[in-house]
Protein backbone atom coordinates (compact mmCIF):
# COMPACT_ATOMS: atom_id res chain seq x y z
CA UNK A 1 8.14 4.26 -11.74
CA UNK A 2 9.12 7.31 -14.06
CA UNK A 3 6.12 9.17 -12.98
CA UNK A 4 6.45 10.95 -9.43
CA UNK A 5 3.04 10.76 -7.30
CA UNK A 6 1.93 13.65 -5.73
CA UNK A 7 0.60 13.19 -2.17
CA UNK A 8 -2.80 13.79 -3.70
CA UNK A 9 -2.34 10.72 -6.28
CA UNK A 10 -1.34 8.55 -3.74
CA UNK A 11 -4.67 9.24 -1.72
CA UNK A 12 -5.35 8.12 -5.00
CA UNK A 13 -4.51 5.00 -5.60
CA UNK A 14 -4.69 4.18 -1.58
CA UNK A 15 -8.41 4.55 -2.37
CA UNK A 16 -8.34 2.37 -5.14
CA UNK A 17 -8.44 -0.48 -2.36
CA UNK A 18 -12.09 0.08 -1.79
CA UNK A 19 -13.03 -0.23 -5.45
CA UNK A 20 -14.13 -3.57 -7.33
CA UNK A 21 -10.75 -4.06 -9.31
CA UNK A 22 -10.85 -7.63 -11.48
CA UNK A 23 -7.80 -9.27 -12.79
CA UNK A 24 -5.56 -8.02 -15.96
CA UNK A 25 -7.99 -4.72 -16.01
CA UNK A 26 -6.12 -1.83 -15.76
CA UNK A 27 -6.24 0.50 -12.50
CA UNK A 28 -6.67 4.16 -12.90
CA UNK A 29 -6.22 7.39 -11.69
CA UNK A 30 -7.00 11.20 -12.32
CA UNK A 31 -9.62 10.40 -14.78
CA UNK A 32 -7.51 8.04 -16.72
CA UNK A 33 -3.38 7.71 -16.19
CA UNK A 34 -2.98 4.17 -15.77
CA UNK A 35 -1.00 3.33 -12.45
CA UNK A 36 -0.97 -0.38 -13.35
CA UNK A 37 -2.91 -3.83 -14.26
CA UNK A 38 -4.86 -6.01 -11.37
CA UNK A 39 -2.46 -8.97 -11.46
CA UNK A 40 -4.00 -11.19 -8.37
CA UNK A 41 -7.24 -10.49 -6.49
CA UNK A 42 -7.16 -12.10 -2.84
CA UNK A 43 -10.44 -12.53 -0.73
CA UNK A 44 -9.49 -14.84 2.24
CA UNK A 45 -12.98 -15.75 3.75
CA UNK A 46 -11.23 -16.98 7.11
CA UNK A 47 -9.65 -14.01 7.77
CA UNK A 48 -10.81 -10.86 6.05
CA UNK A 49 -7.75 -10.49 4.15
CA UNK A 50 -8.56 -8.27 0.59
CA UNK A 51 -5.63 -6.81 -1.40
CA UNK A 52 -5.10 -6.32 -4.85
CA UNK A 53 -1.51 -6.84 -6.19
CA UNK A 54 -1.06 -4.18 -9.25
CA UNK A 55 1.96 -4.89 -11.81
CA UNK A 56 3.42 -2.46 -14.46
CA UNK A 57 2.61 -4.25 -16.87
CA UNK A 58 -0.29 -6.85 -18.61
CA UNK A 59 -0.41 -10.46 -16.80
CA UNK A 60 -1.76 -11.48 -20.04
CA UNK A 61 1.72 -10.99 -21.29
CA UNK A 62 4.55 -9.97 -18.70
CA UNK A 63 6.15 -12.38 -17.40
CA UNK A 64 6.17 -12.35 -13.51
CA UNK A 65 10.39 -12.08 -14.01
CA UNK A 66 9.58 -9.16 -15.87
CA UNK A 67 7.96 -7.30 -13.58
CA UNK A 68 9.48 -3.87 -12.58
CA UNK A 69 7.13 -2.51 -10.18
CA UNK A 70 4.21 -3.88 -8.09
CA UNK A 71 1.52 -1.88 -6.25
CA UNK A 72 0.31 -4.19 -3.04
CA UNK A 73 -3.09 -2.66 -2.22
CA UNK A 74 -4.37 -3.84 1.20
CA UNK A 75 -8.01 -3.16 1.86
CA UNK A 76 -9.35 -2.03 5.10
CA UNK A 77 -12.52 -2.47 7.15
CA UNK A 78 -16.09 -2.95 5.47
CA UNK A 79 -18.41 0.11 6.59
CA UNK A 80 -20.52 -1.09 9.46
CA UNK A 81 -23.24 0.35 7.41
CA UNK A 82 -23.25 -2.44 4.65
CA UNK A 83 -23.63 -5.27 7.86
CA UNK A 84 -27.19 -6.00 5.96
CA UNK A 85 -25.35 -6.67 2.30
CA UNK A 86 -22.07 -8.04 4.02
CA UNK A 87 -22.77 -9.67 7.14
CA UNK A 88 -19.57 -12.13 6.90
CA UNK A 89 -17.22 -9.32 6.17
CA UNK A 90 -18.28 -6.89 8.70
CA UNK A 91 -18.33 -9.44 10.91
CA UNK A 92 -14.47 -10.72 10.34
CA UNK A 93 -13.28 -7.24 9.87
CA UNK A 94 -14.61 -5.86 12.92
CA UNK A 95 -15.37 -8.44 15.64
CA UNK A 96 -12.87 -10.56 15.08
CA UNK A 97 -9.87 -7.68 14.13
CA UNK A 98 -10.67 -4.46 15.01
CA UNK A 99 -11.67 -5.34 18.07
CA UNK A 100 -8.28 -7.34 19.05
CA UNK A 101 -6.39 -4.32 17.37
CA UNK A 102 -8.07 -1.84 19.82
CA UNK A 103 -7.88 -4.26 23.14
CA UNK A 104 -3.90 -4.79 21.93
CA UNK A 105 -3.33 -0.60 21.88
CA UNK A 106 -5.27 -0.21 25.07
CA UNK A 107 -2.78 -2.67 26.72
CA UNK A 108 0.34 -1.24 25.13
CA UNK A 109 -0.04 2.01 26.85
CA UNK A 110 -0.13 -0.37 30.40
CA UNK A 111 2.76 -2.65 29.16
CA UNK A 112 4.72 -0.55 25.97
CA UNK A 113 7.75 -2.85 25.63
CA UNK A 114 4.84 -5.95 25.48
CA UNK A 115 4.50 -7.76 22.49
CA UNK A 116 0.94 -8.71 22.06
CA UNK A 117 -0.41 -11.14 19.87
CA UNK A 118 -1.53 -9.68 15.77
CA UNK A 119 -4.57 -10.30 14.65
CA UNK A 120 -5.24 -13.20 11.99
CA UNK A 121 -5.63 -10.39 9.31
CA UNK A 122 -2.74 -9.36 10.08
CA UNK A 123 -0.90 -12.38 9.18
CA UNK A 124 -2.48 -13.26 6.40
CA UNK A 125 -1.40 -9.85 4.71
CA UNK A 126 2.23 -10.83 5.38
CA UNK A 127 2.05 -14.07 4.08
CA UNK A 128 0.49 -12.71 0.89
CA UNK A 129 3.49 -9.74 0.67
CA UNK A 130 5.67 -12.68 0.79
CA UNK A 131 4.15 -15.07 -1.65
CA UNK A 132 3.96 -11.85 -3.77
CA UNK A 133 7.79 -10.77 -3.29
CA UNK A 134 9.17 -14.10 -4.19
CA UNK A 135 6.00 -14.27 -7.28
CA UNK A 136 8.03 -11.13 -8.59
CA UNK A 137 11.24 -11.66 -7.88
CA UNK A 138 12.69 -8.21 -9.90
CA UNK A 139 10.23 -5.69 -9.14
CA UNK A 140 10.32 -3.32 -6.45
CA UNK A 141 6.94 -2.91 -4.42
CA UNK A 142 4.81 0.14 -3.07
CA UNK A 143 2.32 -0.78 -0.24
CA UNK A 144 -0.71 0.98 0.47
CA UNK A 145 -3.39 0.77 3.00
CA UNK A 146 -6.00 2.63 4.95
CA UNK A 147 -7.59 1.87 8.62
CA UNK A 148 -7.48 -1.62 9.53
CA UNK A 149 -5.27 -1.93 6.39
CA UNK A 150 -2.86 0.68 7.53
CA UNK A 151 -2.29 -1.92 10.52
CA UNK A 152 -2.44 -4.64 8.29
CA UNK A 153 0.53 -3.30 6.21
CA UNK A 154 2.78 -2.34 9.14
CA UNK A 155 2.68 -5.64 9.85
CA UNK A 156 3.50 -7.50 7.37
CA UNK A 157 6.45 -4.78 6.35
CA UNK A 158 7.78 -6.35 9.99
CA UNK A 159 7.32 -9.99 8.60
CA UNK A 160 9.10 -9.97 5.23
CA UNK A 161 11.13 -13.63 5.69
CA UNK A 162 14.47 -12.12 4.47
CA UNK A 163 16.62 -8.64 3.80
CA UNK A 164 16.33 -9.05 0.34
CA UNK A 165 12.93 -8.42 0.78
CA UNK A 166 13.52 -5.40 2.99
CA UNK A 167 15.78 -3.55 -0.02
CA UNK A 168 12.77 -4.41 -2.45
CA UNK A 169 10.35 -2.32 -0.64
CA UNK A 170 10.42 1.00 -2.62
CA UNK A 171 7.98 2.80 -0.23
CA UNK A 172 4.78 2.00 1.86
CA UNK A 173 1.52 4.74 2.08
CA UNK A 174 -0.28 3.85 5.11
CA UNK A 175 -3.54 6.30 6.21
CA UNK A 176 -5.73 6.96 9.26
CA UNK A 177 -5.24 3.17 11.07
CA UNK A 178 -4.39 2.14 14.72
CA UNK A 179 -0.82 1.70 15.56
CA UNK A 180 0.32 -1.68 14.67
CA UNK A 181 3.95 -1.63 16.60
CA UNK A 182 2.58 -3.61 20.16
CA UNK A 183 1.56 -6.37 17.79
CA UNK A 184 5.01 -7.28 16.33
CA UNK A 185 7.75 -9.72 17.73
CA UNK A 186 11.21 -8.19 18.41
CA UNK A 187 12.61 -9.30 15.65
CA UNK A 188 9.98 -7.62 13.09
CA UNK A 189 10.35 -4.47 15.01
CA UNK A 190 14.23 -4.64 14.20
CA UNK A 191 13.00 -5.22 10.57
CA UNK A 192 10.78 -2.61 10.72
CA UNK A 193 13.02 -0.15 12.12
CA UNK A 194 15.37 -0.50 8.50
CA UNK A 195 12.21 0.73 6.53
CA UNK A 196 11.39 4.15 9.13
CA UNK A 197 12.38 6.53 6.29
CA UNK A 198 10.15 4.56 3.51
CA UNK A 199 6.71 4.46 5.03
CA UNK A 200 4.77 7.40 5.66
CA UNK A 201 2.81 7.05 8.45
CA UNK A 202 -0.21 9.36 8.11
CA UNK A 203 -2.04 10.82 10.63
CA UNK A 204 -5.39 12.88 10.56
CA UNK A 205 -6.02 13.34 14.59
CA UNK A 206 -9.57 14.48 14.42
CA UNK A 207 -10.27 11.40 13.21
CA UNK A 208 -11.14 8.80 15.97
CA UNK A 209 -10.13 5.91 14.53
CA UNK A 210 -6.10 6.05 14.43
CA UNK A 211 -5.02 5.11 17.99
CA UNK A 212 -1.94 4.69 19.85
CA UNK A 213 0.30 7.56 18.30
CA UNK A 214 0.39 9.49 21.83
CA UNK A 215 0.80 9.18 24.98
CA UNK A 216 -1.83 11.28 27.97
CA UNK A 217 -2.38 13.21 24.14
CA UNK A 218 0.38 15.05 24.01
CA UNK A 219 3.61 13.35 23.43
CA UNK A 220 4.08 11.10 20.54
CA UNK A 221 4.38 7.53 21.12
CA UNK A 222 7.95 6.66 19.96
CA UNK A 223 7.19 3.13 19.73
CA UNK A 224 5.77 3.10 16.03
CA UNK A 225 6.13 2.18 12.65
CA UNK A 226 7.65 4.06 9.92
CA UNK A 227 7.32 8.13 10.02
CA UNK A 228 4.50 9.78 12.01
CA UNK A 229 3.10 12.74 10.00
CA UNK A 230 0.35 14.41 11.29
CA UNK A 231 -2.18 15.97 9.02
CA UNK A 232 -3.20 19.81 9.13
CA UNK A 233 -6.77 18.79 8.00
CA UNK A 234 -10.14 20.57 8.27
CA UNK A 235 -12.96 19.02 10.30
CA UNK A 236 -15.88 17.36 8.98
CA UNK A 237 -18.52 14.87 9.68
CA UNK A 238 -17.37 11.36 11.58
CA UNK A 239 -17.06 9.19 8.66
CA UNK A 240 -16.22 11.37 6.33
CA UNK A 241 -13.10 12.58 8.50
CA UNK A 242 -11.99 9.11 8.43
CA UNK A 243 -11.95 8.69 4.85
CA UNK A 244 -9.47 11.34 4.11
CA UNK A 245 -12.52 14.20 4.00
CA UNK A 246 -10.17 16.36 6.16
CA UNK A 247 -7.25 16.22 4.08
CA UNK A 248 -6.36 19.67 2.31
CA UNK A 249 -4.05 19.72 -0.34
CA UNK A 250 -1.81 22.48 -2.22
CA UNK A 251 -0.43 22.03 -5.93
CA UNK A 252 -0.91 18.28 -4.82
CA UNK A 253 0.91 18.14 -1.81
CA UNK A 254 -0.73 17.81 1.90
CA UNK A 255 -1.23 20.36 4.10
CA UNK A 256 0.60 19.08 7.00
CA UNK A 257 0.86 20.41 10.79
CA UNK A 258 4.19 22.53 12.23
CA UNK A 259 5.08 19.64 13.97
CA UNK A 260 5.05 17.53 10.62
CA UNK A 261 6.28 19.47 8.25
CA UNK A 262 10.05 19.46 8.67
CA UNK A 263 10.46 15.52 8.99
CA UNK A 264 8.03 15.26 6.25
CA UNK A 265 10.63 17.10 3.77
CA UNK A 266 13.11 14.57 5.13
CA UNK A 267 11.06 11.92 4.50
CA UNK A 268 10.42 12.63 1.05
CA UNK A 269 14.56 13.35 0.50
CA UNK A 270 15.02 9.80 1.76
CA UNK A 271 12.45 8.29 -0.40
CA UNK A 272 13.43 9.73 -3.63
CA UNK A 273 17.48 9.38 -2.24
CA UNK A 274 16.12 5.43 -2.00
CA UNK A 275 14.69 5.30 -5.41
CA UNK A 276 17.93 6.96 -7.37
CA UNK A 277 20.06 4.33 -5.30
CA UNK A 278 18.24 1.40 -6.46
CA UNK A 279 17.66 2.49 -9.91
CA UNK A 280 22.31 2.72 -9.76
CA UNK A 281 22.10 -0.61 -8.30
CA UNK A 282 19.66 -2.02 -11.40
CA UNK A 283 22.75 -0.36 -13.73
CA UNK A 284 25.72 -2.27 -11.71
CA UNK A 285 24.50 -5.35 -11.83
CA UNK A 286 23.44 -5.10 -16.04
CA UNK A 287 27.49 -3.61 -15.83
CA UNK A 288 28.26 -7.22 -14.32
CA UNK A 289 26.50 -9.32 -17.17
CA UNK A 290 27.38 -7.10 -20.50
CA UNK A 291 30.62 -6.03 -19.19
CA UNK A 292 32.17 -8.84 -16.58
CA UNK A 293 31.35 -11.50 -19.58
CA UNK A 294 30.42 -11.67 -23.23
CA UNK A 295 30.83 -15.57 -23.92
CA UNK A 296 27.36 -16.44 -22.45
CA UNK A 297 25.30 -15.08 -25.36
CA UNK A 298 26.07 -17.59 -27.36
CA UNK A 299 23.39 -17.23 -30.16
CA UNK A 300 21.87 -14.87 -32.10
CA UNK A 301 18.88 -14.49 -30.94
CA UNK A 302 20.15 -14.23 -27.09
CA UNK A 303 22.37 -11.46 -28.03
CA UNK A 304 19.51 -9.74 -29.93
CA UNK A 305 16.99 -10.58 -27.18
CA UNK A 306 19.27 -9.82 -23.79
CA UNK A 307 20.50 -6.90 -25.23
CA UNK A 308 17.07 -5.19 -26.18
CA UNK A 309 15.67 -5.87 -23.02
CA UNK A 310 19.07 -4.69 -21.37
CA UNK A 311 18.76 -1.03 -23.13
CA UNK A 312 14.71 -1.00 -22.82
CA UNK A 313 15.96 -1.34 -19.10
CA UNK A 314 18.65 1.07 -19.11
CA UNK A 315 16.24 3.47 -20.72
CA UNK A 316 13.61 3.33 -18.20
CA UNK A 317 16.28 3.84 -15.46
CA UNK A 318 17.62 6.42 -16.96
CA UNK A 319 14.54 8.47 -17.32
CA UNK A 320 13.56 7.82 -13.55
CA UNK A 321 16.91 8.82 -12.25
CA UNK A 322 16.99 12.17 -14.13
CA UNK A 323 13.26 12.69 -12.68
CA UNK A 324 14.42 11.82 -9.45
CA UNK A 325 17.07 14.00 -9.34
CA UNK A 326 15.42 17.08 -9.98
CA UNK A 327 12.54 16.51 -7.59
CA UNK A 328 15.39 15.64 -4.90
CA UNK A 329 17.48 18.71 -6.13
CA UNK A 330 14.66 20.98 -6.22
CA UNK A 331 13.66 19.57 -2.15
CA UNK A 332 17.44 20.51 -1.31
CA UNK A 333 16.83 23.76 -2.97
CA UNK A 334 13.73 25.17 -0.97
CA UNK A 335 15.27 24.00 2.16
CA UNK A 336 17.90 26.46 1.35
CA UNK A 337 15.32 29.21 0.74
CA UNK A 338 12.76 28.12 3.65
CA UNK A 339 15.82 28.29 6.58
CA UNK A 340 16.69 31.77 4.77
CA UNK A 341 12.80 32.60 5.37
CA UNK A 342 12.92 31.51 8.73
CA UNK A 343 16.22 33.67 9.75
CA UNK A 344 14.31 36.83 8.19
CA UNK A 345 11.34 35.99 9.42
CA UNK A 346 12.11 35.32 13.11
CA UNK A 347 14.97 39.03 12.52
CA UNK A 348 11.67 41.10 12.03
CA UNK A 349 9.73 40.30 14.63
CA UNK A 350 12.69 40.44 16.56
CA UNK A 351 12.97 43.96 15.77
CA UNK A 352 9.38 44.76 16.48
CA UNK A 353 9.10 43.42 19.68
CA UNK A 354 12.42 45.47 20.40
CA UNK A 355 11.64 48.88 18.91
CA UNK A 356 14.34 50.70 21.32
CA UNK A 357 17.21 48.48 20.83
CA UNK A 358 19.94 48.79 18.27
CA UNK A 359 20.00 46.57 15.73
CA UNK A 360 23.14 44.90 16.61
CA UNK A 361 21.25 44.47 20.39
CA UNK A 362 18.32 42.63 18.18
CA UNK A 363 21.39 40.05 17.08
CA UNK A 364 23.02 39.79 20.31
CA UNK A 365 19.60 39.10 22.11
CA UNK A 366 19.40 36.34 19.42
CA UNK A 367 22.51 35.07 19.58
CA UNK A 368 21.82 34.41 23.71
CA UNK A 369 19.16 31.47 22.51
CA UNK A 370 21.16 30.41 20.04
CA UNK A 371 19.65 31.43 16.93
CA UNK A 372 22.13 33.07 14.48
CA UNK A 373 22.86 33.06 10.81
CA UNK A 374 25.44 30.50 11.21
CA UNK A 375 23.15 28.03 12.75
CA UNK A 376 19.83 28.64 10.98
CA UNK A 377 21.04 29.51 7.11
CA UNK A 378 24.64 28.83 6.94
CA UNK A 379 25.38 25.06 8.18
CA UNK A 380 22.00 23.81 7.35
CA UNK A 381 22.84 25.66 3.90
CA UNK A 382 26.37 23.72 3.73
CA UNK A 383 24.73 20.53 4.28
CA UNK A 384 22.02 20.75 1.88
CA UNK A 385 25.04 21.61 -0.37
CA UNK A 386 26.55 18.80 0.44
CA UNK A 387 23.62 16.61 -0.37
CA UNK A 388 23.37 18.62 -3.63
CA UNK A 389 26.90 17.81 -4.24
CA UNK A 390 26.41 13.86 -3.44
CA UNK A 391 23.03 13.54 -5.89
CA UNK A 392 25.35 15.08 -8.65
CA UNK A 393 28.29 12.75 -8.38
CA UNK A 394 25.64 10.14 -7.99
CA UNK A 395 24.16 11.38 -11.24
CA UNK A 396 27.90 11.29 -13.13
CA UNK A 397 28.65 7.62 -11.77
CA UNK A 398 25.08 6.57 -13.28
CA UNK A 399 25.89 8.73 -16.61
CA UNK A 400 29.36 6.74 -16.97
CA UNK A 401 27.55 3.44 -16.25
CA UNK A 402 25.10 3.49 -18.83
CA UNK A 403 27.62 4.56 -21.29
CA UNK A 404 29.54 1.47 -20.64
CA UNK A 405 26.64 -0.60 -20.81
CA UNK A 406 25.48 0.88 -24.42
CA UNK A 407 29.04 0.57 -25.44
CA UNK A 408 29.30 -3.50 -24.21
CA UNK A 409 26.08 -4.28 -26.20
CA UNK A 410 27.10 -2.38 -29.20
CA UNK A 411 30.50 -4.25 -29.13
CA UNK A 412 28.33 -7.61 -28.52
CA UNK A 413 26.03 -7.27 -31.54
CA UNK A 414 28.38 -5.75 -33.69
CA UNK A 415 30.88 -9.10 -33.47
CA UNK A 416 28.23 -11.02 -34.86
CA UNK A 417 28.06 -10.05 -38.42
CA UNK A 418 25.00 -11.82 -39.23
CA UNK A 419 22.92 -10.48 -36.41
CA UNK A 420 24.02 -6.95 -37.50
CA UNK A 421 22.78 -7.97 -41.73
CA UNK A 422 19.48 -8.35 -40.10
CA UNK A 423 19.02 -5.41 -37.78
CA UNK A 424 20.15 -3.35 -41.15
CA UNK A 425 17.70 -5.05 -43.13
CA UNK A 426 14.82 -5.05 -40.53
């Protein structure tokens, strides 16, 4: 994805799960950007199960190897309010899952190293993620999912049937839904525990429904999925509070609370540190084919074929990497100036509350509870250098790559004299 969602436009799109979507119609967001195409629609009657897979491109014509990117959009509970114009759904989604999901919670706080059993929804969603994954066997995927969903999709993360599966999953957006981690064998929590710093976990505590992140209400539960971040939201009505009412939002991003907000900049770091790695990887292994090889394109139209679709690829990476890298750069860069805030910041009121002391008592006093320059701007400063210095070798080693490549396919189509008459004459 070359675009970079804000938090706001991933609210978004999580919303989109609640819509009526129908297949190869595409799926929209702020008032028109297309975010994809409704590839698959699944209703499973038994269980509950609705998700919406969304590809980058239309089913009427991509090929499912084509696929780049897939959206899996998980929906979650039908309001109890539309029991008269949904009976069935209300019905599967809330007596015979919601109510397992908040029994299984209830006993994890008795039993928290207990693995309880997940509801059928549950499964189901991970044996469509599957089916999906190996459908699409290129593209990396984005989950979403709200309430029940949110559950649903921490789940299934836990089930994919093989790593290969776990390095596909680009990120997962999961809002406002019980805590899914009691419900998962050992072995998916293992799994689960590889994707901590690619799902975002989110959080909005005046809201009732999303249970099991502490413990007596005050510590966090450390046995959950993904990264906890709790929302700094406003308070509104019951239902509205539950469907992201309470969430405030600056230039985009969510306000979230102190306790939040410096594992949330992490979080994103590792995301968009994820991303630029697998968009290198896509590079290496197109190095491997044009490079490692020529005698496989044996025909014209191969050459011609493979190697448009090899720089339309290289292209697209290209332009994601360099948009990665400055939204990654740029996160490095205010951590730099927000530890420099907090040294000044926590200096002044140091001084006020100390009006008779010198000012090199203010530093010692300080320097007794350990906060100094060295520890609060310089090292954390040296590292985010570091990081800054890592992202720009990353971004030379990517540069050099796709040179190579453009150079290998030039070489490829230029030996072919009568491939190269008719891209002069077309």
């Amino acid at each position: 994805m070359s675009k970079r969602y804000t938090d706001n436009e991933h609210v978004q799109i999580a919303k989109k799960e609640y819509d009526k979507l129908s297949i190869n119609n595409p799926v929209t967001i702020n008032n028109g950007q297309t975010i994809g195409y409704v590839s698959e629609v699944i209703n499973n009657q038994k269980t509950g199960e609705q998700t919406y897979i969304i590809t980058d491109g239309n089913p009427k014509t991509q090929k499912p190897e084509d696929v780049k990117n897939v959206i899996f959009l998980n929906q979650g509970s039908t309001g109890i309010d539309k029991t008269l114009q949904n009976p069935g759904e209300v019905k599967r989604d809330w007596w015979d899952n919601n109510k397992q999901i908040l029994g299984n919670v209830m006993e994890s706080f008795k039993h928290p190293q207990a693995v309880l059993p997940p509801t059928r929804q549950m499964k189901s969603t991970a044996q469509t993620l599957n089916r999906a994954m190996d459908k699409y066997p290129n593209a990396m995927f984005d989950a979403y999912g709200h309430s029940q969903a949110s559950s649903n999709i921490q789940y299934a993360l836990g089930a994919l049937d093989s790593q290969e599966k776990v390095e596909r999953i680009h990120g997962a957006f999961v809002y406002q839904g019980p805590n899914a981690y009691s419900m998962m064998s050992l072995g998916q929590r293992e799994r689960i525990a590889q994707l901590k710093e690619r799902i975002f976990n989110f959080v909005d505590e005046k809201d009732v429904v999303p249970i099991g992140y502490r413990l007596l209400g005050v510590h966090v539960n450390p046995f959950h999925v993904g990264t906890l971040i709790f929302v700094d939201s406003s308070e509104v009505d019951i239902i509205d509070q539950h469907m992201w009412g309470g969430y405030r939002f600056s230039k985009g991003e969510v306000k979230v609370t102190k306790e939040s907000l410096e594992q949330f900049r992490k979080l994103k770091q590792a995301y968009i540190e994820y991303q630029m790695s697998s968009r290198l990887r896509t590079l290496e292994q197109l190095r491997k084919k044009f490079v490692a090889s020529g005698s496989g394109l044996s025909s014209n139209e191969k050459i011609y074929l493979d190697s448009t679709q090899a720089l339309s690829i290289v292209s697209i990476a290209s332009i994601d990497f360099d948009v990665s890298m400055m939204d990654l750069l740029k996160l490095y860069q205010d951590g730099i100036k927000e530890q420099e805030k907090l040294w000044e910041k926590t200096v002044r009121e140091a001084r006020g509350l100390g009006d008779s002391l010198e000012e090199w008592e203010v530093y010692e006093a300080l320097k007794e509870v350990g906060f100094t320059h060295e520890a609060i701007v310089a090292f954390p400063t040296q590292l985010y250098q570091h990081k800054i210095r890592q992202v720009k070798q990353m971004s030379e080693k990517f540069k050099s790559l796709e040179r190579e490549i453009k150079a290998k396919i030039s070489e490829l189509v230029s030996r072919d004299q009568e491939l190269a008459q008719q891209l002069k004459s077309s």
